[in-house]
PDB file of N, CA and C in Angstrom:
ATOM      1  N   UNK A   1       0.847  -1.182   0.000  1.00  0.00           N
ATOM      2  CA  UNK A   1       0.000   0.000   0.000  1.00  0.00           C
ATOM      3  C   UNK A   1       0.888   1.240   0.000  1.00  0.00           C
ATOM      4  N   UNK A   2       0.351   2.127  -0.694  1.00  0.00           N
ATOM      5  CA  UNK A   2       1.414   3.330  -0.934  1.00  0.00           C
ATOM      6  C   UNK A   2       0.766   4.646   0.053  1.00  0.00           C
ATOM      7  N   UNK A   3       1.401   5.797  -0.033  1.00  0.00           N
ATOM      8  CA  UNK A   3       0.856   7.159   0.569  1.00  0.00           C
ATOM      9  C   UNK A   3       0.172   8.007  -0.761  1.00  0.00           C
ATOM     10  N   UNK A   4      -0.904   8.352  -0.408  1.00  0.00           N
ATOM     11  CA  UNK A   4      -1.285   9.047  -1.883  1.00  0.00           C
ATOM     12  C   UNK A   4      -1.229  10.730  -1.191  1.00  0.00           C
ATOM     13  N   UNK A   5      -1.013  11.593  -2.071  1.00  0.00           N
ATOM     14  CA  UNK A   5      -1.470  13.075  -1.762  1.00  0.00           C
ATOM     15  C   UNK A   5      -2.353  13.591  -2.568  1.00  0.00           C
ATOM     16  N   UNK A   6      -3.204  14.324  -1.858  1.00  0.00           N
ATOM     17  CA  UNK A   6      -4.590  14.916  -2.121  1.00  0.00           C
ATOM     18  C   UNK A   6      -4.527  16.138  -2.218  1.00  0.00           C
ATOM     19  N   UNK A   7      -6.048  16.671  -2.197  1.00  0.00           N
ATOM     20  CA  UNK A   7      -6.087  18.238  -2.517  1.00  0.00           C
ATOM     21  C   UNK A   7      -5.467  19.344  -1.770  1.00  0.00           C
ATOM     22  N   UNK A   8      -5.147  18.835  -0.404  1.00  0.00           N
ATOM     23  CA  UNK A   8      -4.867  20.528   0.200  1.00  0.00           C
ATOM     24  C   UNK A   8      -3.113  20.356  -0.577  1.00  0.00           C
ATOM     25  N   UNK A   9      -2.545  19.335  -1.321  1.00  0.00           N
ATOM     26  CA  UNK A   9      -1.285  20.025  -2.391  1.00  0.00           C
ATOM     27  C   UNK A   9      -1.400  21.061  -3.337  1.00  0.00           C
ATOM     28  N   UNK A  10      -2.831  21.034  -3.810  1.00  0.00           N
ATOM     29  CA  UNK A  10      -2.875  21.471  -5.095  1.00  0.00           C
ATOM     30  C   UNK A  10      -2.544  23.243  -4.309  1.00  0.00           C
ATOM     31  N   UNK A  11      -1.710  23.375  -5.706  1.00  0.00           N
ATOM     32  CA  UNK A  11      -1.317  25.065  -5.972  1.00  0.00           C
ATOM     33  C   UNK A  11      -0.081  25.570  -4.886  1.00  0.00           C
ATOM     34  N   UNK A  12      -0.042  24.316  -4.006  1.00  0.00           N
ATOM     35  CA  UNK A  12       0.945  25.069  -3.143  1.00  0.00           C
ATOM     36  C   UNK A  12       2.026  24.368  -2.935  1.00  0.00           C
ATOM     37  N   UNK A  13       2.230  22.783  -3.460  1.00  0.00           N
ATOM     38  CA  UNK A  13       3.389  22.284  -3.625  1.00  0.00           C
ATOM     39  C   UNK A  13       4.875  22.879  -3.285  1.00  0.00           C
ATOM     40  N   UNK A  14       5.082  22.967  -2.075  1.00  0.00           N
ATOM     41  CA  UNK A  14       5.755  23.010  -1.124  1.00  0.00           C
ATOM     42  C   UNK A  14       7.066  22.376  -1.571  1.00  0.00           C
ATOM     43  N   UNK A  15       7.138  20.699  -1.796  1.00  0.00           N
ATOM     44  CA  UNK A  15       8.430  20.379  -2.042  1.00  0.00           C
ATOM     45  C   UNK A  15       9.142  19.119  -1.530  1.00  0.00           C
ATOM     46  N   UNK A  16       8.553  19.485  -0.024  1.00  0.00           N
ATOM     47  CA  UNK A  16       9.428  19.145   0.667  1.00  0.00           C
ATOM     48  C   UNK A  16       9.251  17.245   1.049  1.00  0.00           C
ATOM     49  N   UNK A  17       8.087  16.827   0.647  1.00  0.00           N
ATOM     50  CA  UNK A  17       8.011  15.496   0.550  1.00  0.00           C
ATOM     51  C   UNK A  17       8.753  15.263  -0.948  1.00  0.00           C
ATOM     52  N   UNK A  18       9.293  15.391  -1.813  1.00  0.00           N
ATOM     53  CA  UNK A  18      10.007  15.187  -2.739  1.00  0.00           C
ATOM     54  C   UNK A  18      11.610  15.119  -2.437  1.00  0.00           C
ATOM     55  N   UNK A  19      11.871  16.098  -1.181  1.00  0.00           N
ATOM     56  CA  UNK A  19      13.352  16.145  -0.704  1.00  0.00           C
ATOM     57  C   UNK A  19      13.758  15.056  -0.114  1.00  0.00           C
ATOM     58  N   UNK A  20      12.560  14.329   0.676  1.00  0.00           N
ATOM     59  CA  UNK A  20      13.041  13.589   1.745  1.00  0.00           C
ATOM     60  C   UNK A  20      13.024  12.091   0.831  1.00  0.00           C
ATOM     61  N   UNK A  21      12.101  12.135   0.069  1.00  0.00           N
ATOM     62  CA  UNK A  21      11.808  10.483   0.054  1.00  0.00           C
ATOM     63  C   UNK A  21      12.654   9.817  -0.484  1.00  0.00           C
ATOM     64  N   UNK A  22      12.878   8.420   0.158  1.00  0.00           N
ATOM     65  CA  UNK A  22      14.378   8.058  -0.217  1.00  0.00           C
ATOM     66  C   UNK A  22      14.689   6.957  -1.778  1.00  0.00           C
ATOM     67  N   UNK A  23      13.320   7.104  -2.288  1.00  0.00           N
ATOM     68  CA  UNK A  23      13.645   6.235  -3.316  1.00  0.00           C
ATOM     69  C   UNK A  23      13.137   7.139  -4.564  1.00  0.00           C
ATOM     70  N   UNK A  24      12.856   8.132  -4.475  1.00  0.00           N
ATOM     71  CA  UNK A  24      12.145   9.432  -5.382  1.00  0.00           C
ATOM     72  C   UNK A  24      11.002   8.867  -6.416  1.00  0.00           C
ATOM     73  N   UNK A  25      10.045   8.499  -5.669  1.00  0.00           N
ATOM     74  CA  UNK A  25       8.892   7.864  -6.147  1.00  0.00           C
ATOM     75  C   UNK A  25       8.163   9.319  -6.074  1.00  0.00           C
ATOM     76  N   UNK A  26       8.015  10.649  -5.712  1.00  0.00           N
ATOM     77  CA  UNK A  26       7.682  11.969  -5.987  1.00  0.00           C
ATOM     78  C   UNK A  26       7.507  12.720  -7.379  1.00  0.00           C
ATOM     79  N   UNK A  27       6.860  12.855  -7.697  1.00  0.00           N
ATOM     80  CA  UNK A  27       6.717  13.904  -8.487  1.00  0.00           C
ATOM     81  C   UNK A  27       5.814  14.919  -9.084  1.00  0.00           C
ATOM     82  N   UNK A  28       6.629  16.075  -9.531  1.00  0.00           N
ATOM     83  CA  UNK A  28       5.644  17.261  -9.710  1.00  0.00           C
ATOM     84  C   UNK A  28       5.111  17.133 -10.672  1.00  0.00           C
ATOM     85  N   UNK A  29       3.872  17.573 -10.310  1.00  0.00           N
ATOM     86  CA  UNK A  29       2.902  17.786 -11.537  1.00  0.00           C
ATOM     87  C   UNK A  29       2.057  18.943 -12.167  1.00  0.00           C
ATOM     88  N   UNK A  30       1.358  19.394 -12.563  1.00  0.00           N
ATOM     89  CA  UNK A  30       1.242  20.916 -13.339  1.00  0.00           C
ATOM     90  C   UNK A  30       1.008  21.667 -11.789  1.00  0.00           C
ATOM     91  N   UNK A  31      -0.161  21.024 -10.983  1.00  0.00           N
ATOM     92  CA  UNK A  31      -0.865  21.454  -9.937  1.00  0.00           C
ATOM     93  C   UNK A  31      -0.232  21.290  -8.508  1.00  0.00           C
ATOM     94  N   UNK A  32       0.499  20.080  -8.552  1.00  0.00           N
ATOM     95  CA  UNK A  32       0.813  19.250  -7.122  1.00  0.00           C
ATOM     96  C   UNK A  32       1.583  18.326  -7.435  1.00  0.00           C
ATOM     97  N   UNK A  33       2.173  17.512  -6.325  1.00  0.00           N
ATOM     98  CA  UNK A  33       3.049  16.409  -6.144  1.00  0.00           C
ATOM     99  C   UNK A  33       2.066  14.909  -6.523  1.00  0.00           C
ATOM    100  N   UNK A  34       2.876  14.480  -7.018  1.00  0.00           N
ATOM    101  CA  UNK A  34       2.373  13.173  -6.691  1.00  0.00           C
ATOM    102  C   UNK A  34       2.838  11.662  -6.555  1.00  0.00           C
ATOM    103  N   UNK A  35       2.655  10.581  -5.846  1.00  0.00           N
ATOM    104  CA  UNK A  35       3.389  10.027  -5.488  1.00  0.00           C
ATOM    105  C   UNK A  35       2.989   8.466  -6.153  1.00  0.00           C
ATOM    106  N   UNK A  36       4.029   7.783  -6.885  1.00  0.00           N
ATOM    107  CA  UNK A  36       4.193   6.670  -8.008  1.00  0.00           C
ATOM    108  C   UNK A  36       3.718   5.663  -6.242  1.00  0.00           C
ATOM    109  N   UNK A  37       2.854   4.998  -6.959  1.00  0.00           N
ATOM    110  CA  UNK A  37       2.456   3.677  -6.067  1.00  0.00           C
ATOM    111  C   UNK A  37       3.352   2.279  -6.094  1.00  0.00           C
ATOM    112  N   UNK A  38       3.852   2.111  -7.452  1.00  0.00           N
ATOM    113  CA  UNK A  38       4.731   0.677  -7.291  1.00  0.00           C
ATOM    114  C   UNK A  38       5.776   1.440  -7.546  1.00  0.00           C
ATOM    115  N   UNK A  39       6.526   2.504  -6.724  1.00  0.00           N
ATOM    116  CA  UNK A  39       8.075   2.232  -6.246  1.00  0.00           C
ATOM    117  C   UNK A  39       7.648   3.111  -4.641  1.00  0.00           C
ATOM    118  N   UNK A  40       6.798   3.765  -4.317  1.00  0.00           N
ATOM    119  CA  UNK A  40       6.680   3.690  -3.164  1.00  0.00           C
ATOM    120  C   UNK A  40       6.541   2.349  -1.736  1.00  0.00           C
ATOM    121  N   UNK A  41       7.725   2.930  -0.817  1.00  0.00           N
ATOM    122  CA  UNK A  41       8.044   1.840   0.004  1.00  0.00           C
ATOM    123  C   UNK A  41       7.124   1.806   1.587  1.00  0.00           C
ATOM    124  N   UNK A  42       6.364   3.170   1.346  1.00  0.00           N
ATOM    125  CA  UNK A  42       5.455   3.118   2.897  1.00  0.00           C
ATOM    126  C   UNK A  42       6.349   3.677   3.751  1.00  0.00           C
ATOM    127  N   UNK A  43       7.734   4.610   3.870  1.00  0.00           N
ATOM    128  CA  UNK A  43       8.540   5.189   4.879  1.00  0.00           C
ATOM    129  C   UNK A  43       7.871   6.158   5.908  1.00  0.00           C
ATOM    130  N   UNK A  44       6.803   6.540   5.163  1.00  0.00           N
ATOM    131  CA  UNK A  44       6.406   7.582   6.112  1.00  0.00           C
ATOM    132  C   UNK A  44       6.783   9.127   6.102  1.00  0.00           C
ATOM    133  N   UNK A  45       8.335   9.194   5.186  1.00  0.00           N
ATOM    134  CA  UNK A  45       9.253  10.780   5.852  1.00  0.00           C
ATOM    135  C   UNK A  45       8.189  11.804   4.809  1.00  0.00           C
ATOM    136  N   UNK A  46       7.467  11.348   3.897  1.00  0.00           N
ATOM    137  CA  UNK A  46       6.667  12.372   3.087  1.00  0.00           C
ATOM    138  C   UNK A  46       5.652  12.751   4.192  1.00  0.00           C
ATOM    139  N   UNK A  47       4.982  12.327   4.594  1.00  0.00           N
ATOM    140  CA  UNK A  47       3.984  12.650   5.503  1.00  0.00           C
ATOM    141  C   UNK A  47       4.298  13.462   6.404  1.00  0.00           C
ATOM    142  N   UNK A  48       5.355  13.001   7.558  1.00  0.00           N
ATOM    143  CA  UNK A  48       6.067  14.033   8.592  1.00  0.00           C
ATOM    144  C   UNK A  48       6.186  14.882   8.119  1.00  0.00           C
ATOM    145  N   UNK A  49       6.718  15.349   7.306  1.00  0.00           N
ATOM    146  CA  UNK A  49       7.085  17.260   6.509  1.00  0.00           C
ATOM    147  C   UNK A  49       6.316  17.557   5.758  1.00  0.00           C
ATOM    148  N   UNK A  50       4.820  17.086   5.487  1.00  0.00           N
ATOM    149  CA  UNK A  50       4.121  18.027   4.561  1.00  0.00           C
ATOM    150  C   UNK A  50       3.521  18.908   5.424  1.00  0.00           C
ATOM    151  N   UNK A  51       3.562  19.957   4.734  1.00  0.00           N
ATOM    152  CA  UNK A  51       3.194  21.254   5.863  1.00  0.00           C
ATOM    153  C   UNK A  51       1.563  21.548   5.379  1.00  0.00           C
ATOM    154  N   UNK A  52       1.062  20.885   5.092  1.00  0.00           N
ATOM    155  CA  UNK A  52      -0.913  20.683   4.290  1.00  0.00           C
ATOM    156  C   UNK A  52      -1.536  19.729   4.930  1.00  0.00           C
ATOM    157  N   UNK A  53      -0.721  18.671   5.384  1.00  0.00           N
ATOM    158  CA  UNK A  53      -1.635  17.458   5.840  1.00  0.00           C
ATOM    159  C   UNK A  53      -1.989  17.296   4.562  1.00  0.00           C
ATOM    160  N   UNK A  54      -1.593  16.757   3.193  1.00  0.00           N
ATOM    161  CA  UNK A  54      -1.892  16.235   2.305  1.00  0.00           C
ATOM    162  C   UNK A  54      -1.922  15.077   2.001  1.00  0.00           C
ATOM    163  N   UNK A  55      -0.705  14.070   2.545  1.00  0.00           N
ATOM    164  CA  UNK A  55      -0.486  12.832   2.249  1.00  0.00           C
ATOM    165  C   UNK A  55      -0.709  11.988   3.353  1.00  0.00           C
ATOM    166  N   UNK A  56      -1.451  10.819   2.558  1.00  0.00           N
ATOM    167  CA  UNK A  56      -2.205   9.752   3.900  1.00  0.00           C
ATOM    168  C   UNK A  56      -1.650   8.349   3.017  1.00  0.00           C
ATOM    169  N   UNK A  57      -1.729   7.410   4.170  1.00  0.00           N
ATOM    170  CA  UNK A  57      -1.292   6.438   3.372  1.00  0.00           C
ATOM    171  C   UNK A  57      -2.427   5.926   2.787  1.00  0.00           C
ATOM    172  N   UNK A  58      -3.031   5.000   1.850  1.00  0.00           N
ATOM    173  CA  UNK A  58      -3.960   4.688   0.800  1.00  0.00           C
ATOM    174  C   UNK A  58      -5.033   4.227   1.294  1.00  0.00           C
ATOM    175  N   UNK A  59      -5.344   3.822   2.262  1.00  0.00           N
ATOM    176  CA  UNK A  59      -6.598   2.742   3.168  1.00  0.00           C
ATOM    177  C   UNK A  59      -6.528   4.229   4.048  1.00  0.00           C
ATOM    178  N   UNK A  60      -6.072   4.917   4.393  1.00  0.00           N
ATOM    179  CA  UNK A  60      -6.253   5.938   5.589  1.00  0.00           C
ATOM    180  C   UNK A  60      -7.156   7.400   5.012  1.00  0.00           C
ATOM    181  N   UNK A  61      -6.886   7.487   3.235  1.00  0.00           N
ATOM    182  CA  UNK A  61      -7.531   8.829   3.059  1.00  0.00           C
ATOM    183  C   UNK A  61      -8.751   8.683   3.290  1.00  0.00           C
ATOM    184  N   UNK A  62      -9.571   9.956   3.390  1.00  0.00           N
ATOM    185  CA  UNK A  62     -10.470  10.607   4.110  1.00  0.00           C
ATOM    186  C   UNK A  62     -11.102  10.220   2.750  1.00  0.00           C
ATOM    187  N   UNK A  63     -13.083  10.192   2.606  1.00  0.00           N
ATOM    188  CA  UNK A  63     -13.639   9.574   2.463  1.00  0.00           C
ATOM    189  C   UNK A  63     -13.689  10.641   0.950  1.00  0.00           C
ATOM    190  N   UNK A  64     -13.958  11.978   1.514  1.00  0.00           N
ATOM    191  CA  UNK A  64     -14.230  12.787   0.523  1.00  0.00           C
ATOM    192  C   UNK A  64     -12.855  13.179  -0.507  1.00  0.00           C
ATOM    193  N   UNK A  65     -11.912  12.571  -0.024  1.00  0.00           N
ATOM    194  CA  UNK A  65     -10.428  13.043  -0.718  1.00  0.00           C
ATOM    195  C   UNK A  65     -10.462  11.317  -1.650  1.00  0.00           C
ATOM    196  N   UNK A  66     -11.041  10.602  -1.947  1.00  0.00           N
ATOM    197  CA  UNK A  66     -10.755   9.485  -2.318  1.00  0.00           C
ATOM    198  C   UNK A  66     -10.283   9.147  -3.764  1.00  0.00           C
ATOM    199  N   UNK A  67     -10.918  10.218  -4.612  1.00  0.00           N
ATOM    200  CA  UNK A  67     -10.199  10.206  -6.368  1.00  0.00           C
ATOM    201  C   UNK A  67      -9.229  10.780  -6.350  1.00  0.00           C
ATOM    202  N   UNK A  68      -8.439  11.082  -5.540  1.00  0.00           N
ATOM    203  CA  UNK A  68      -6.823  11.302  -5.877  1.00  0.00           C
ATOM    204  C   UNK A  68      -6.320  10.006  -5.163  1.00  0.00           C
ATOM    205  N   UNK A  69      -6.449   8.500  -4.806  1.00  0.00           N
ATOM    206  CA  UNK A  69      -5.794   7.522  -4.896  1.00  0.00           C
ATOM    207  C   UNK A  69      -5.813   7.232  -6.597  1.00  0.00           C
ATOM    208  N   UNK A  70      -6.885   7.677  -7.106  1.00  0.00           N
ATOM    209  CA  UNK A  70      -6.603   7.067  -8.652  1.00  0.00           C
ATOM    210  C   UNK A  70      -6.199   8.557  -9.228  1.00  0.00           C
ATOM    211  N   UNK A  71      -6.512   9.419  -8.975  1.00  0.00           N
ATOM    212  CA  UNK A  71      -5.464  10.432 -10.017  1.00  0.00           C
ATOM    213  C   UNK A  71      -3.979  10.277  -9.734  1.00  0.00           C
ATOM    214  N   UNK A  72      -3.482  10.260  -8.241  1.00  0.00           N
ATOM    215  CA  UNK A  72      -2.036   9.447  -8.296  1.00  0.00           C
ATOM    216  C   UNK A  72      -1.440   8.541  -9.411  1.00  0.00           C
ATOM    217  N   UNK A  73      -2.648   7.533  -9.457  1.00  0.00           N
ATOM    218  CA  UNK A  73      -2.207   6.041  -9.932  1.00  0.00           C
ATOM    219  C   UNK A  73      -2.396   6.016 -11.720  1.00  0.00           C
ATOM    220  N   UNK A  74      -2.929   7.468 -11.903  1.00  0.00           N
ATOM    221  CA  UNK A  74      -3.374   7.819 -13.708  1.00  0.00           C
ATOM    222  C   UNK A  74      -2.177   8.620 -13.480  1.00  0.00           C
ATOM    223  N   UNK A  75      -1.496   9.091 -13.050  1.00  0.00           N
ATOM    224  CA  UNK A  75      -0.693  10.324 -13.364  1.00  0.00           C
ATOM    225  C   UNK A  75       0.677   9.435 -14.135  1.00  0.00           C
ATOM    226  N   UNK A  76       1.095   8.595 -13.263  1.00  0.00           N
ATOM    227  CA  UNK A  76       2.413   7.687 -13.998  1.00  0.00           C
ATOM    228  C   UNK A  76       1.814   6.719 -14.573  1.00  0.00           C
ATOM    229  N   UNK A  77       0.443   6.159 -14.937  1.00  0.00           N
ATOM    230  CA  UNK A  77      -0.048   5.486 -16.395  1.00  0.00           C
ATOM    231  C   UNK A  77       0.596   6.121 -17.208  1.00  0.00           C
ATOM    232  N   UNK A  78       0.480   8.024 -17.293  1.00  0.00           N
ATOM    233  CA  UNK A  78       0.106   8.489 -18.710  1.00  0.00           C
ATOM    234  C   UNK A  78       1.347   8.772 -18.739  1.00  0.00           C
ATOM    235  N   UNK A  79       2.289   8.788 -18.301  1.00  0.00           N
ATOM    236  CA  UNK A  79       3.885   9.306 -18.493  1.00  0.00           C
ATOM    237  C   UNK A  79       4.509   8.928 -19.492  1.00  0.00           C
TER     238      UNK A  79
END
């Protein structure tokens, strides 16, 4: 199971879960970050430093944030 990030990224992409993560499964996108599901390892260090409360791990997001587990998972389809 991976960490997905949701809406409170959009527009303000910060960064700083892209600095830390240690296998750079991160990336930016026009709006926000977003985070590749099969090379994410579940570390956690994205979560600690997002300064939005954006990123939850995948079974944990909030009910109404739930189509950004699949806009995550469309974003590196379409790459």
């Amino acid at each position: 199971m991976a960490f997905v990030i949701t809406s409170p990224c959009i527009g303000e992409k910060y960064g700083e879960c892209a600095e830390v993560c240690p296998v750079d499964c991160i990336e930016e996108g026009e709006e926000m970050f977003f985070i590749n599901p099969d090379i994410c390892i579940d570390c956690g260090a994205c979560e600690a430093v997002c300064p939005v409360t954006a990123i939850f791990m995948e079974d944990e997001v909030p009910d109404e944030e739930h189509e950004y587990i699949e806009l995550n998972r469309r974003f590196f389809e379409e790459k």
